[in-house]
C-alpha atoms as a PDB file:
ATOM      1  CA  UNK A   1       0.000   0.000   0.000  1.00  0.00           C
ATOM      2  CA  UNK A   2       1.488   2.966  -0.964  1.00  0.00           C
ATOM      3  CA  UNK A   3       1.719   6.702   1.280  1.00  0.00           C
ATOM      4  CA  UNK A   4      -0.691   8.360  -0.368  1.00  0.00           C
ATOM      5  CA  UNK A   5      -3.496   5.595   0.286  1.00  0.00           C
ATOM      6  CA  UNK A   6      -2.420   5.462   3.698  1.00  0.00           C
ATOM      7  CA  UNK A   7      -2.734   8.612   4.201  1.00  0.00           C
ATOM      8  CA  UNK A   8      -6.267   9.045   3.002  1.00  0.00           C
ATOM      9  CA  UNK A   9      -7.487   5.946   4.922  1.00  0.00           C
ATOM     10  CA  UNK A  10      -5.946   7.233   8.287  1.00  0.00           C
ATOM     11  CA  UNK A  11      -7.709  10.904   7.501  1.00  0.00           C
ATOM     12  CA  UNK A  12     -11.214   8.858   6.694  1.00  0.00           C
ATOM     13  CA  UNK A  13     -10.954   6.390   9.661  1.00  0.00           C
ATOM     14  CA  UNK A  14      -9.959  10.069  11.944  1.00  0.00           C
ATOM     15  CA  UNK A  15     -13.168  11.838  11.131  1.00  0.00           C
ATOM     16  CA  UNK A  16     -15.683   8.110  11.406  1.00  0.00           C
ATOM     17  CA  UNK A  17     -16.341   8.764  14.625  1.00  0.00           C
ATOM     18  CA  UNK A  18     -17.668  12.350  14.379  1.00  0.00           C
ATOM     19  CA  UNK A  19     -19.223  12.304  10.603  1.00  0.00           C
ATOM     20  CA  UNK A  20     -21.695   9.847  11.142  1.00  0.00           C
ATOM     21  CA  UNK A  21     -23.163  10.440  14.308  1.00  0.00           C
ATOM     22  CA  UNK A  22     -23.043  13.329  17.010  1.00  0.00           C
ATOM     23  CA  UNK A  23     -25.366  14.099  20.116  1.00  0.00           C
ATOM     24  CA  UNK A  24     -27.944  16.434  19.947  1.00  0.00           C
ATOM     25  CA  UNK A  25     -30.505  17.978  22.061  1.00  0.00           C
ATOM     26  CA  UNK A  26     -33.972  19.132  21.686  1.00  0.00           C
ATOM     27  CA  UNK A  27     -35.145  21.412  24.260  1.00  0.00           C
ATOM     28  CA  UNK A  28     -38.887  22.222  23.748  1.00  0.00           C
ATOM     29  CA  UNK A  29     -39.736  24.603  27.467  1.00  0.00           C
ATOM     30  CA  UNK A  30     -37.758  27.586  25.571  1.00  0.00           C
ATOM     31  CA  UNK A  31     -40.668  28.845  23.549  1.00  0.00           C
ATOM     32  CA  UNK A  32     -44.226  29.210  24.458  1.00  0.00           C
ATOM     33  CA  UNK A  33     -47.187  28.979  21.140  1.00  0.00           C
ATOM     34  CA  UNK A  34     -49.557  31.443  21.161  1.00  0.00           C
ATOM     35  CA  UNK A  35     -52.124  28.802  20.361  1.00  0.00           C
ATOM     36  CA  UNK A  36     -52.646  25.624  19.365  1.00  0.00           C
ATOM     37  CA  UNK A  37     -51.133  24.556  15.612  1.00  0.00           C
ATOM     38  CA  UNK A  38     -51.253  21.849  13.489  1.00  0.00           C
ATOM     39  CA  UNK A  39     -47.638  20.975  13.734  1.00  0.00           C
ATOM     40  CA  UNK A  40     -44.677  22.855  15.277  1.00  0.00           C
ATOM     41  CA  UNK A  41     -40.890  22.460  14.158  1.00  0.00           C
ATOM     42  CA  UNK A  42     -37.685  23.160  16.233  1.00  0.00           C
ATOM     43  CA  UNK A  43     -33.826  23.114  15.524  1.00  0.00           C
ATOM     44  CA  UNK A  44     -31.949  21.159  17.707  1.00  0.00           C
ATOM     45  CA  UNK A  45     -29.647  23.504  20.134  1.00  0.00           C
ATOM     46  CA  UNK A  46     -26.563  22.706  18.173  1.00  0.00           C
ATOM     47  CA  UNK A  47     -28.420  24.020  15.068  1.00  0.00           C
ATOM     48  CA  UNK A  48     -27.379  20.835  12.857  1.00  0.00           C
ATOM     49  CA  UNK A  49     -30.975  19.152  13.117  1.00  0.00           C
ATOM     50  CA  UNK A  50     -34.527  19.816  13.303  1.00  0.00           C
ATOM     51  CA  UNK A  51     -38.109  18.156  14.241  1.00  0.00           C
ATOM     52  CA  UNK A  52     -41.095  18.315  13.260  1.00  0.00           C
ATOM     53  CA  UNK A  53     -43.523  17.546  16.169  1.00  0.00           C
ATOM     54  CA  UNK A  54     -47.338  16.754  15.669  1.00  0.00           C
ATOM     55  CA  UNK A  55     -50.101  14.974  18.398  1.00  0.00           C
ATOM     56  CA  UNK A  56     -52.300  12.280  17.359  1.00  0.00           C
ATOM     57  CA  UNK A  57     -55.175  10.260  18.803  1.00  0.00           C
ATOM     58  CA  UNK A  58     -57.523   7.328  17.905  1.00  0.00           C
ATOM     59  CA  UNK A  59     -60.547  10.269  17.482  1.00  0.00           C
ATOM     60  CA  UNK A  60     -61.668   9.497  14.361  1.00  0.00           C
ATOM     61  CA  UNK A  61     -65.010   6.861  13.747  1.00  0.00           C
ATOM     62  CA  UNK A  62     -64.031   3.268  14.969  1.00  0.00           C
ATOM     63  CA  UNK A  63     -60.967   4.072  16.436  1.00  0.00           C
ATOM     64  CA  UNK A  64     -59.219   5.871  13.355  1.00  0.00           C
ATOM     65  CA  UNK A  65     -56.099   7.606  14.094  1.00  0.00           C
ATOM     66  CA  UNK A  66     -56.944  11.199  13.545  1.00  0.00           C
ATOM     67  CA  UNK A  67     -54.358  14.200  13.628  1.00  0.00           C
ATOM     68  CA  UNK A  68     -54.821  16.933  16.490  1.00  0.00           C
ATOM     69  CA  UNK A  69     -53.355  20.008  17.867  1.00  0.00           C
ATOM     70  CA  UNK A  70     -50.284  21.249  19.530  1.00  0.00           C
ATOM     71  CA  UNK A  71     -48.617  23.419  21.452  1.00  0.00           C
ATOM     72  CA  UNK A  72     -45.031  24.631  23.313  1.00  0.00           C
ATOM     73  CA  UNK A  73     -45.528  25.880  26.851  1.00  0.00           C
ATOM     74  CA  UNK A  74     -42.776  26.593  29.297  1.00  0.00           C
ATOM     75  CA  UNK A  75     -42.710  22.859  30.544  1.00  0.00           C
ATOM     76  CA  UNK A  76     -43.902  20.806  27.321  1.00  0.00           C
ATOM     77  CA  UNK A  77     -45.643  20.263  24.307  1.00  0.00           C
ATOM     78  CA  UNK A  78     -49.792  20.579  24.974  1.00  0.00           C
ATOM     79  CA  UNK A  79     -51.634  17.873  22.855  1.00  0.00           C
ATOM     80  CA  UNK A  80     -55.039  18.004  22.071  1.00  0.00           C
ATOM     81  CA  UNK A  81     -57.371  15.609  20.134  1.00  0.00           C
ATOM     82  CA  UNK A  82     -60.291  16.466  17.699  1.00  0.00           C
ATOM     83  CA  UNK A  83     -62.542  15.409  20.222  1.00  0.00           C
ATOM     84  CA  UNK A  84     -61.573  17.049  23.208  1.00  0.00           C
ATOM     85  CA  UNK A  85     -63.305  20.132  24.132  1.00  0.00           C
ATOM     86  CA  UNK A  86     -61.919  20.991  27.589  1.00  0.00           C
ATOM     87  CA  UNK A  87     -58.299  21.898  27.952  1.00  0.00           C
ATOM     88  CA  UNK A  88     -57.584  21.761  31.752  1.00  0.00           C
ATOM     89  CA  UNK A  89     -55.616  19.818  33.207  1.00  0.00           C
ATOM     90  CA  UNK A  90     -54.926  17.045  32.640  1.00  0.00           C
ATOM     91  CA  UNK A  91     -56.018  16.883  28.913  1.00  0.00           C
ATOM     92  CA  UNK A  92     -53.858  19.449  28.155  1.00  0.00           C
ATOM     93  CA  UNK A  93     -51.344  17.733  28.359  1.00  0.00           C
ATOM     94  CA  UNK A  94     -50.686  13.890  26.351  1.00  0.00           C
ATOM     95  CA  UNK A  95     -53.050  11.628  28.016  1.00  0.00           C
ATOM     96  CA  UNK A  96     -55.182   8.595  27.976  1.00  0.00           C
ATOM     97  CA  UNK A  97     -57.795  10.362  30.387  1.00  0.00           C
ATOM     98  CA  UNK A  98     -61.627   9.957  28.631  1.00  0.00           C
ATOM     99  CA  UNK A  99     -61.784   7.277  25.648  1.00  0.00           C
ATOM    100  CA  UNK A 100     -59.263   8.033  23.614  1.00  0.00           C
ATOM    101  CA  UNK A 101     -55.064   7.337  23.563  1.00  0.00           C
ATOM    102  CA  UNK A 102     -53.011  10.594  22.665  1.00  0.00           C
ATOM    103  CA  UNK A 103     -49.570  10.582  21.269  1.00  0.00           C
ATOM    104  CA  UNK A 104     -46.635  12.623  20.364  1.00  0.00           C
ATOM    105  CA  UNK A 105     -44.858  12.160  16.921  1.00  0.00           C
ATOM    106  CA  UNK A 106     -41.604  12.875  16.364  1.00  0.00           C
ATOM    107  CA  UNK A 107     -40.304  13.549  12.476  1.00  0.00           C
ATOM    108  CA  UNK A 108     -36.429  14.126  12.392  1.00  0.00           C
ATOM    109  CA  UNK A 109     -34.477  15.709   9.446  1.00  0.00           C
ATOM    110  CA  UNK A 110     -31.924  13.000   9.789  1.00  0.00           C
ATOM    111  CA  UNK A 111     -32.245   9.186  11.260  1.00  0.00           C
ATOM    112  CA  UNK A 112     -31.815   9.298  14.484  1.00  0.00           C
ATOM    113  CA  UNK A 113     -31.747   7.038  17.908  1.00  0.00           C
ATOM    114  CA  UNK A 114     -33.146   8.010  21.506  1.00  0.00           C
ATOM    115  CA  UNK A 115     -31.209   8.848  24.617  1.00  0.00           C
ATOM    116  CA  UNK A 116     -32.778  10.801  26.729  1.00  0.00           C
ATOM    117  CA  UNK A 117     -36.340  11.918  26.998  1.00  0.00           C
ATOM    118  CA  UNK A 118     -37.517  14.662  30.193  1.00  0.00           C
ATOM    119  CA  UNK A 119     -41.028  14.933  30.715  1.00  0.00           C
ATOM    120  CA  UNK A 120     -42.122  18.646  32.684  1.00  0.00           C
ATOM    121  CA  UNK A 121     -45.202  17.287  33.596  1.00  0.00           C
ATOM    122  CA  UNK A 122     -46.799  14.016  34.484  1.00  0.00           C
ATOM    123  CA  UNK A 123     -49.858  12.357  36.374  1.00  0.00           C
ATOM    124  CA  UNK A 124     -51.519   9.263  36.780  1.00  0.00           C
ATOM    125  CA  UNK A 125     -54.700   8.675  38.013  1.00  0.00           C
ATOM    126  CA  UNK A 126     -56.291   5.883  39.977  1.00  0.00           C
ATOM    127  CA  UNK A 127     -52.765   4.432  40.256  1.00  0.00           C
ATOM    128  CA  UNK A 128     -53.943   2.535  43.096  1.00  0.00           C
ATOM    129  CA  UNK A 129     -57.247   1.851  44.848  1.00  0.00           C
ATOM    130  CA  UNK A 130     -56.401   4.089  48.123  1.00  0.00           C
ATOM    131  CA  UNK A 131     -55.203   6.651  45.698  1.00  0.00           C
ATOM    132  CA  UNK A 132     -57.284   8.726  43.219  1.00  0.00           C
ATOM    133  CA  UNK A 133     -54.416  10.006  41.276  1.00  0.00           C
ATOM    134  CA  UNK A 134     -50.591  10.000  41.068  1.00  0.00           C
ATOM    135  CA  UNK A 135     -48.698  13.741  40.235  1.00  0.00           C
ATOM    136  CA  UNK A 136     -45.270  13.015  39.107  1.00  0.00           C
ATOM    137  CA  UNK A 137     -45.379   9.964  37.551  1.00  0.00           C
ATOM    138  CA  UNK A 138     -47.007   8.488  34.455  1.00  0.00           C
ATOM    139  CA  UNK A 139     -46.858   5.174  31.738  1.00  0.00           C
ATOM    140  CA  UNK A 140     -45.855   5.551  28.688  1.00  0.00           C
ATOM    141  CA  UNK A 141     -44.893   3.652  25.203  1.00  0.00           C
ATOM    142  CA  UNK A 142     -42.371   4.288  22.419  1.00  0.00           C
ATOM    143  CA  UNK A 143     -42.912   3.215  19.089  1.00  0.00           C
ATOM    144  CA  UNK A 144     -40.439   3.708  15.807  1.00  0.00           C
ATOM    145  CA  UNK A 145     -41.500   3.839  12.295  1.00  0.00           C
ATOM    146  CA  UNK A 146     -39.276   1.186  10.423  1.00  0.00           C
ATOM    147  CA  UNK A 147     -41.443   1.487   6.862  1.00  0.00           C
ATOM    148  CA  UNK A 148     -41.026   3.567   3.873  1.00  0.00           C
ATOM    149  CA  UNK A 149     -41.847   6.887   3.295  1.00  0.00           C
ATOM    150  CA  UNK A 150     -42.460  10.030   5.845  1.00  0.00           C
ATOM    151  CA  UNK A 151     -43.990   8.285   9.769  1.00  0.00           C
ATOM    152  CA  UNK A 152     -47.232  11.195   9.406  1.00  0.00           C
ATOM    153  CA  UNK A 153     -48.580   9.618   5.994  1.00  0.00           C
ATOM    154  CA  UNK A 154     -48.254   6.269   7.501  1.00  0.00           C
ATOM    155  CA  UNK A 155     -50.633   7.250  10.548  1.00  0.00           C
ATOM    156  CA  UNK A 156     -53.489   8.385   8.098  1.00  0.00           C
ATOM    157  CA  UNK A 157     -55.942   5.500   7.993  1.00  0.00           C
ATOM    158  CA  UNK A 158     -54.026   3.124  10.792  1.00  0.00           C
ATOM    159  CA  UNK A 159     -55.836   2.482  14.135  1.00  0.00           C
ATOM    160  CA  UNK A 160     -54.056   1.013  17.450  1.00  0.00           C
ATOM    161  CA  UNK A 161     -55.150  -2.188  16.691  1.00  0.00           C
ATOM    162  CA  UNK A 162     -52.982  -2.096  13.125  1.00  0.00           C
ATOM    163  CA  UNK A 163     -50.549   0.239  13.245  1.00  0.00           C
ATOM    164  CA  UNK A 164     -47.832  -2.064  13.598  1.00  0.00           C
ATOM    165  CA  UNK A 165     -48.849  -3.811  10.071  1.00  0.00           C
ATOM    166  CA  UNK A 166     -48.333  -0.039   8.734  1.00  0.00           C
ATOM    167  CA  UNK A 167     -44.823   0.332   9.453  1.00  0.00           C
ATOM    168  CA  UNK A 168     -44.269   0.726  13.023  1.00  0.00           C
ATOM    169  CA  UNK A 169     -42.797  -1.103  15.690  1.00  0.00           C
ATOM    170  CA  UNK A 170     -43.348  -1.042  19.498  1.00  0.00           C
ATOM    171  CA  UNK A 171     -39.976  -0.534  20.913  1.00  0.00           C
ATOM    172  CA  UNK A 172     -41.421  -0.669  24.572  1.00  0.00           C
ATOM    173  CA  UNK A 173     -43.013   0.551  27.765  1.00  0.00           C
ATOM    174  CA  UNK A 174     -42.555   2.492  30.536  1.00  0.00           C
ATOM    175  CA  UNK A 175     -44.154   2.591  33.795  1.00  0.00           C
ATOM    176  CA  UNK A 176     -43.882   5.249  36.222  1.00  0.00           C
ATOM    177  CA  UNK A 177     -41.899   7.360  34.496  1.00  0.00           C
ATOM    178  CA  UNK A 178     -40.907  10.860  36.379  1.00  0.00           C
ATOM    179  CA  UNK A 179     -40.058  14.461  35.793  1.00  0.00           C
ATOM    180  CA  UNK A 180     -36.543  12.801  36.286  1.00  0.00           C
ATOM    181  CA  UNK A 181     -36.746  11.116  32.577  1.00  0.00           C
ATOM    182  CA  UNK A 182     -36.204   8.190  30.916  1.00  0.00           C
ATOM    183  CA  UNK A 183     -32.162   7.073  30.047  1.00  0.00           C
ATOM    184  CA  UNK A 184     -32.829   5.377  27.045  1.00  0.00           C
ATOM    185  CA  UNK A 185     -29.188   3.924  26.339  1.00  0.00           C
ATOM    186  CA  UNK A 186     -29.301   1.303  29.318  1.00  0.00           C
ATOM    187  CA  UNK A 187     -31.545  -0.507  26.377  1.00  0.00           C
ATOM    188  CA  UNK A 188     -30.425  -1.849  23.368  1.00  0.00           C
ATOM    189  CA  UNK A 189     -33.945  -1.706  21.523  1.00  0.00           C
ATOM    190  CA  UNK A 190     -33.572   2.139  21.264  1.00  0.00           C
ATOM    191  CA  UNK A 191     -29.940   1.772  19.248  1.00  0.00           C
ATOM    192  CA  UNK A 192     -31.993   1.092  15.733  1.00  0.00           C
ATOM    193  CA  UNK A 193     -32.126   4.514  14.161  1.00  0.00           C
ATOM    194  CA  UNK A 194     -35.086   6.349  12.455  1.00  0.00           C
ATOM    195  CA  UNK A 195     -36.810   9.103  11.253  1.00  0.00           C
ATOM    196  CA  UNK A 196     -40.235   8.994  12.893  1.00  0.00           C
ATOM    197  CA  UNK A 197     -40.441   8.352  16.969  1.00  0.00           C
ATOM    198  CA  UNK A 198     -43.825   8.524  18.646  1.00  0.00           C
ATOM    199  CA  UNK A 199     -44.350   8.566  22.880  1.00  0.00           C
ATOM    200  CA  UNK A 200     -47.573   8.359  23.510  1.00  0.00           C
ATOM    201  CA  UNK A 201     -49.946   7.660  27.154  1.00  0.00           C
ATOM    202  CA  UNK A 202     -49.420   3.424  27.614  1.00  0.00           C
ATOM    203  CA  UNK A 203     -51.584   1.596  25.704  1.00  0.00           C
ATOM    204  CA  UNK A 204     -51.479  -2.546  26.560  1.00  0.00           C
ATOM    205  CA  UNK A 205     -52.853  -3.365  23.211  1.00  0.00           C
ATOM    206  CA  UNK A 206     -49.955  -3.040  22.030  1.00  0.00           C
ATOM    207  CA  UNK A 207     -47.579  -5.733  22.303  1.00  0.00           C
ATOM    208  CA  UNK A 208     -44.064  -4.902  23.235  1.00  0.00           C
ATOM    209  CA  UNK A 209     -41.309  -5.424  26.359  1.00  0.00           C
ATOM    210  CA  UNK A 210     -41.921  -3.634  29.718  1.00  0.00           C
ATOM    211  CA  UNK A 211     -38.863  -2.136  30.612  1.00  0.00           C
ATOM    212  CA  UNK A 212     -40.104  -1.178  33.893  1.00  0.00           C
ATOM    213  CA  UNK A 213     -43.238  -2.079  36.128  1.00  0.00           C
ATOM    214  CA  UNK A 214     -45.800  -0.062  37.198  1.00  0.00           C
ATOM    215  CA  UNK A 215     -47.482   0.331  33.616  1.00  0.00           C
ATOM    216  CA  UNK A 216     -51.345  -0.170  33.257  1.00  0.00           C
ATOM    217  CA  UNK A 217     -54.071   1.172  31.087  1.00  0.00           C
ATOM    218  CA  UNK A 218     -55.685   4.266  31.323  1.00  0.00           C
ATOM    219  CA  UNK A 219     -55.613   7.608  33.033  1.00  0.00           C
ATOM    220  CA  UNK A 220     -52.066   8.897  31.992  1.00  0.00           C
ATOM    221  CA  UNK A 221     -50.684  11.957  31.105  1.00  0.00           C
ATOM    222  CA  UNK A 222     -47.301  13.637  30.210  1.00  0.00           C
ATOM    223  CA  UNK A 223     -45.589  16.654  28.657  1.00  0.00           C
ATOM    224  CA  UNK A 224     -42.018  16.223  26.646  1.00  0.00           C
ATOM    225  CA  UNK A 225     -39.994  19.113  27.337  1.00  0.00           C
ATOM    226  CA  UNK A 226     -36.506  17.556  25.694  1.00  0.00           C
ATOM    227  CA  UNK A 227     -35.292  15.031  23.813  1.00  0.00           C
ATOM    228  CA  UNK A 228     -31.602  14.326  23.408  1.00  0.00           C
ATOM    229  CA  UNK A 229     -30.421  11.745  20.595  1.00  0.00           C
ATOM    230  CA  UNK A 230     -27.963  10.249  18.257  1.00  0.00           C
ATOM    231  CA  UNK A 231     -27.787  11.959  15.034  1.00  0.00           C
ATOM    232  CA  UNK A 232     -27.223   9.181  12.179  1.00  0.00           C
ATOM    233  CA  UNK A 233     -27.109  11.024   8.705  1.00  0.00           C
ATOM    234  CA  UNK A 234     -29.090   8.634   6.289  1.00  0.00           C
ATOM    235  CA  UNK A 235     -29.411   6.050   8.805  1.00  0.00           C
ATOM    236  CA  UNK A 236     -26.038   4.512   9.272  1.00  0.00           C
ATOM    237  CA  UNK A 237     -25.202   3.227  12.367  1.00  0.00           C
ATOM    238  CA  UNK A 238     -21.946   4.735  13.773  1.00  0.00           C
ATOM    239  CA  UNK A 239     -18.455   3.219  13.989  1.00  0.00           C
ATOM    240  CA  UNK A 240     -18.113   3.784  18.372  1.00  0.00           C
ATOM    241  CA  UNK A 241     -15.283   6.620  18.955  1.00  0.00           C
ATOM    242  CA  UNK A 242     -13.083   4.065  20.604  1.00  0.00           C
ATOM    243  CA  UNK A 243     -12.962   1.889  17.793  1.00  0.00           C
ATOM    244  CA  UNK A 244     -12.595   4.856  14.654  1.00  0.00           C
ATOM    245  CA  UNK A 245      -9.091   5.466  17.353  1.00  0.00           C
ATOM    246  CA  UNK A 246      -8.098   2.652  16.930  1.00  0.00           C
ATOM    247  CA  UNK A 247      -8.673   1.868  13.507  1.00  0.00           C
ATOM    248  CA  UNK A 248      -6.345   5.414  12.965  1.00  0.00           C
ATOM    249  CA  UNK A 249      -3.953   3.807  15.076  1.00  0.00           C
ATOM    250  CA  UNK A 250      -3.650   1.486  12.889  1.00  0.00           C
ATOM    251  CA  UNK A 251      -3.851   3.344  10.032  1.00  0.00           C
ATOM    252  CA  UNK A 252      -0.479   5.531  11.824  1.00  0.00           C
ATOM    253  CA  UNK A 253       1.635   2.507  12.689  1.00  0.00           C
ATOM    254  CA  UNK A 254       0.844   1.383   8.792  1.00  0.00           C
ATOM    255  CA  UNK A 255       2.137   4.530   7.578  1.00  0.00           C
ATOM    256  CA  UNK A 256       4.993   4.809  10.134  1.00  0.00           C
ATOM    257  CA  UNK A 257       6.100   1.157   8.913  1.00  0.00           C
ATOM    258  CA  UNK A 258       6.058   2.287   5.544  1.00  0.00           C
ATOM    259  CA  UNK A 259       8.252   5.715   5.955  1.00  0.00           C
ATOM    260  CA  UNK A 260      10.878   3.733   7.601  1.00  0.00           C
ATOM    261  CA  UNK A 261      11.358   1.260   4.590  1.00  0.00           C
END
């Protein structure tokens, strides 16, 4: 192999680690909406990424999955479905309180995978029989849109009961969860980038791994107020920064071998 090779692989192997994937954070408490939208869209704080955040909710006849309204206060994204009327707490807010299950979707510029998600806002009610209701915690579930095409054309049509023969799968569910968050990298499930993330108020129709216990059906509710993930342009998976190192180790002892002959 001659110097000139070498050098260009040891360059290539150098920048792996950064090119294809990189942190990012999406904080969603800094703004407040003067009303509710259709859909609102935010850069992530280092500016490289944005997403595009709509709320959804099996309001439509027989269950169809029907597209709602949203909102950015100063401690989370508001969702409300076409058939709520009343706003208060705690249908304000993503929730499972009344008949139907809301959800938040998530539509990212680039592929990417979850790390972090911090809620500003949660409650659960009747989480026990001596207990009407439960502030500060809540039960959730993640799905990930693994099909063709944008995750919001996908949703038009689907109901709970088939939405994972329309391109999504259920990565899991949470019970409990706090205003302390969820660490999504202590599970391997949520390594699989994509586009199109949804968290919406636990539904147990839906088939998938409990990650933690607590979670039942019904009479949840939540507000996102950041996101934090791992930016993979066009859906590669990353080579780890410990291994790009030492693949440009390699790369230098190659080329120091060859300078000495």
């Amino acid at each position: 192999m001659n110097l000139v090779k070498i050098l260009a692989i040891t360059t290539a192997l150098g920048a792996s680690g950064s090119a294809l994937a990189g942190t990012e954070t999406w904080d969603f408490d800094d703004m407040s909406d003067s009303g509710w939208k259709n859909d609102v869209s935010e850069f992530s704080i280092e500016g490289v990424s944005d997403v595009r955040i709509t709320g959804w909710a099996d309001s439509g006849n027989n269950g169809v999955l029907e597209q709602g309204k949203v909102k950015r206060t100063g401690n989370g994204i508001y969702v409300k479905n076409n058939d709520e009327y009343s706003t208060s707490s705690p249908h304000h807010a993503a929730d499972s309180f009344g008949n139907e299950y809301e959800s938040v979707l998530f539509e990212f510029s680039s592929a990417v995978s979850l790390q972090e998600i911090d809620f500003g806002w949660t409650v659960e009610g009747s989480c026990d029989q001596y207990n009407g209701s439960c502030y500060g915690q809540a039960d959730i579930s993640i799905l990930k849109y693994t099909g063709a095409g944008n995750a919001s054309s996908s949703l038009t049509g689907s109901t709970w009961g088939n939405i994972t023969n329309n391109g999504w799968s259920v990565v899991g569910h949470f019970g409990d969860v706090t205003t302390s968050g969820i660490d999504l990298t202590n599970y391997s499930a949520f390594d699989g980038a994509s586009t199109g993330w949804m968290v919406m108020a636990y539904n147990g129709s839906l088939a998938g791994t409990h990650y933690t216990s607590g979670a039942y059906g019904g009479n949840d509710a939540f507000k996102i107020n950041m996101l934090q993930a791992s930016v993979k342009p066009d859906g590669k998976t990353p080579i780890p920064e410990p291994a790009a190192w030492a693949l440009m180790l390699g790369g230098m002892l190659m080329l120091r071998r060859q300078v000495k002959k």
